[in-house]
Each structure stands twice: as C-alpha cells, then as structure tokens.
Protein backbone atom coordinates (compact mmCIF):
# COMPACT_ATOMS: atom_id res chain seq x y z
CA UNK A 1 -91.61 142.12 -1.18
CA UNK A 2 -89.51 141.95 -4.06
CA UNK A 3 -91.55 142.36 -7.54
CA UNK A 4 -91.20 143.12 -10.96
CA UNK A 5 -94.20 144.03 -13.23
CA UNK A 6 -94.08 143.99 -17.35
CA UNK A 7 -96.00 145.99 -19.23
CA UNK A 8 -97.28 147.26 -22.62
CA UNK A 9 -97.57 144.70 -24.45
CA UNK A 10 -100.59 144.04 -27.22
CA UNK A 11 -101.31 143.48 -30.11
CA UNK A 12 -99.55 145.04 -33.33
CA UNK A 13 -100.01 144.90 -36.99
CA UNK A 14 -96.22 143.96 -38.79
CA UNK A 15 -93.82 146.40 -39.05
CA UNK A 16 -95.30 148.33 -35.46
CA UNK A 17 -93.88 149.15 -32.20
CA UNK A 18 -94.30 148.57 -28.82
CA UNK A 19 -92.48 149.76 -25.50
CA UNK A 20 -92.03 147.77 -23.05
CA UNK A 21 -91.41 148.29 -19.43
CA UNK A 22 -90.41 146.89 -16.73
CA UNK A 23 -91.27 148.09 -12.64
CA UNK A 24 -89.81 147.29 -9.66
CA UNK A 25 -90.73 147.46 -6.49
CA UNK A 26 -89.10 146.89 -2.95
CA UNK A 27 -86.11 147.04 -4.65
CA UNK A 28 -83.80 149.22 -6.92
CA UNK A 29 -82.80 148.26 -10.30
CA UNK A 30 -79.77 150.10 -10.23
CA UNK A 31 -78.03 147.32 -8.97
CA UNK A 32 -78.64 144.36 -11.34
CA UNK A 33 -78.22 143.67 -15.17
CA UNK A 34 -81.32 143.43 -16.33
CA UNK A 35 -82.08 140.92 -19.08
CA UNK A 36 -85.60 140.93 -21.35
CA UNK A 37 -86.74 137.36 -22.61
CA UNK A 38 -89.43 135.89 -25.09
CA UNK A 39 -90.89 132.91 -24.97
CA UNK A 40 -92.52 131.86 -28.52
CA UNK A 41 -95.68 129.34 -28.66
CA UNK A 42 -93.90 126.12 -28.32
CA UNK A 43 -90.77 126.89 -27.88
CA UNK A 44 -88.31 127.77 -25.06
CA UNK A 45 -88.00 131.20 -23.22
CA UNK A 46 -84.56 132.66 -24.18
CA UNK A 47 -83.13 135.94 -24.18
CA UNK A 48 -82.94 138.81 -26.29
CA UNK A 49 -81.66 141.67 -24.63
CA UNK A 50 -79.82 143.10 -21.43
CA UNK A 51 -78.48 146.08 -20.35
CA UNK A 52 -75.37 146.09 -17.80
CA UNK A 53 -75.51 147.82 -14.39
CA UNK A 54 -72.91 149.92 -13.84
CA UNK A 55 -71.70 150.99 -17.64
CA UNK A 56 -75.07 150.24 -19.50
CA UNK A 57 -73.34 148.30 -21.87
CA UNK A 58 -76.00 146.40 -24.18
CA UNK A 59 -76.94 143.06 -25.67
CA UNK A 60 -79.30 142.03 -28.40
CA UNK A 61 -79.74 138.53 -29.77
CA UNK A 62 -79.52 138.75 -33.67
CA UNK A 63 -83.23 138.47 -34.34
CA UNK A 64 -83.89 141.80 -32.86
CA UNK A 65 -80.35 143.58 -32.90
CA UNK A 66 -80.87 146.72 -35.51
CA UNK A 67 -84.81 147.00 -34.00
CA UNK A 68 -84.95 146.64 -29.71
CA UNK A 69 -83.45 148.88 -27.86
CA UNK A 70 -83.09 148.55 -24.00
CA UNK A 71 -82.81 151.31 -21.59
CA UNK A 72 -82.83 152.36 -18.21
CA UNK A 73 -85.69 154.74 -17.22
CA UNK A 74 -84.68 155.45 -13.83
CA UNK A 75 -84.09 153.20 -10.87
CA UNK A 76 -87.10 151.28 -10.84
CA UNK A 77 -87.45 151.02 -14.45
CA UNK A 78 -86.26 149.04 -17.69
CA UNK A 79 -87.91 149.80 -20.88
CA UNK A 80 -87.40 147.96 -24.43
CA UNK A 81 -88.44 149.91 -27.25
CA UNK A 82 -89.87 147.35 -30.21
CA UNK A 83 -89.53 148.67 -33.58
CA UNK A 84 -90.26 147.12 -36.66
CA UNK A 85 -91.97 144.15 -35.30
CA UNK A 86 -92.62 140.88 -37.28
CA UNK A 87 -95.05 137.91 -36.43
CA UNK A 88 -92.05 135.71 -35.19
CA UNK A 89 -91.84 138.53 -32.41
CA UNK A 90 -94.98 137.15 -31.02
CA UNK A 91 -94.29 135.79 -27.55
CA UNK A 92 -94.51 136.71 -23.88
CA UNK A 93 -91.99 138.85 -22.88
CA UNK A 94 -90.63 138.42 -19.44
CA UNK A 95 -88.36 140.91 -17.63
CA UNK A 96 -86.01 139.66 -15.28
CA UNK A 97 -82.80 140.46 -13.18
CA UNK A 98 -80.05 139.18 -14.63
CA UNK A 99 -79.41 138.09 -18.30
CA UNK A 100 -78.93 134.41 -18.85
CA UNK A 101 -81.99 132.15 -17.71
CA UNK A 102 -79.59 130.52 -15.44
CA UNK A 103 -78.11 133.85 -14.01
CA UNK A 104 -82.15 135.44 -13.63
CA UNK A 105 -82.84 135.63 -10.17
CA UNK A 106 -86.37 137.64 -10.07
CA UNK A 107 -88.99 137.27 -12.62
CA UNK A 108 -92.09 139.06 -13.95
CA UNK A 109 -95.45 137.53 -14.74
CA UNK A 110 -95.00 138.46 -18.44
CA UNK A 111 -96.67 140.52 -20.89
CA UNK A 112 -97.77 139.21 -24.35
CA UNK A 113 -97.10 140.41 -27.65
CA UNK A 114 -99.02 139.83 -30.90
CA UNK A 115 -97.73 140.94 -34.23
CA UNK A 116 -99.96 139.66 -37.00
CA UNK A 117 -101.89 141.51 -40.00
C-alpha cells in the first residue's frame, strides 16, 4: 500500500522553526519530485516547495524562499526545514509526490502548523 505520512508540525511562537518530514512507505521516493503544500484557513492549498528527482534542483514560492529549505533525507524521506516562521505560515502542510496540485499523484493526511505569539 502506497502511503505517505507528514510530520512535525505544532505549534510555534513567530520567528521559530519547525522540520518537517515526510515518510513513505511501499514505495521509494527516489523516484518522484516531491512537492510540499499549505493550505491556509480559508483559502486554497497551493504549493510552496519541491525538490526534483534526479538533480535535486529546488523550488520555493516567494513567501518562504530565503526561510524553507527542502531536502532529501534518504529514500523514504523528504524533510522541509521552517525557519523564521510568521503567523501567515499557519496552515496544514501536506506532502505529496509531485509538485503542482494537478501533477500530485499521492497525498499525505497533513500536519498542522501554528505560528502565533
């Protein structure tokens, strides 16, 4: 069964970090580009960072760029290191394979993030 399971998310005063990660299993990660996504109360999920599969090239949307950084762990892993959060980072973050919403194929359940004082 193909799976992927987010974690590490919380809650975080402003100007925090968080990592996040992302597990796989039944499958390798190797493979795929791997995208991260928010989705803010009310609003629509949308991406904000991916990380290629064969050259690990990287994408950040400008909200985060200068702060996330994605990486590869190992095969079964994707982890996106959260510096310098602010309270518009609050949102469920959703790991997926693939880096557009249109392109993701397999989804996690989400983990949430809270940044507030």
């Amino acid at each position: 069964q193909v799976q992927l399971v987010e974690s590490g998310g919380g809650f975080v005063q402003p100007g925090g970090s968080l990592r996040l990660s992302c597990s796989a299993s039944g499958f390798s990660l190797d493979n795929y580009r791997m995208g991260w996504f928010r989705q803010a109360p009310g609003k629509a999920r949308t991406g904000i960072s991916c990380i290629g599969s064969s050259d690990a090239s990287t994408w950040y949307a400008d909200s985060v760029k200068g702060r996330f950084t994605i990486s590869r762990n190992d095969a079964n892993t994707v982890s996106l290191q959260m510096n310098s959060l602010k309270p518009d980072d609050t949102g469920v973050y959703y790991c997926a394979t693939g880096c557009t919403l249109l392109a993701a194929e397999n989804w996690g359940q989400g983990t949430q993030v809270t940044v507030s004082s």
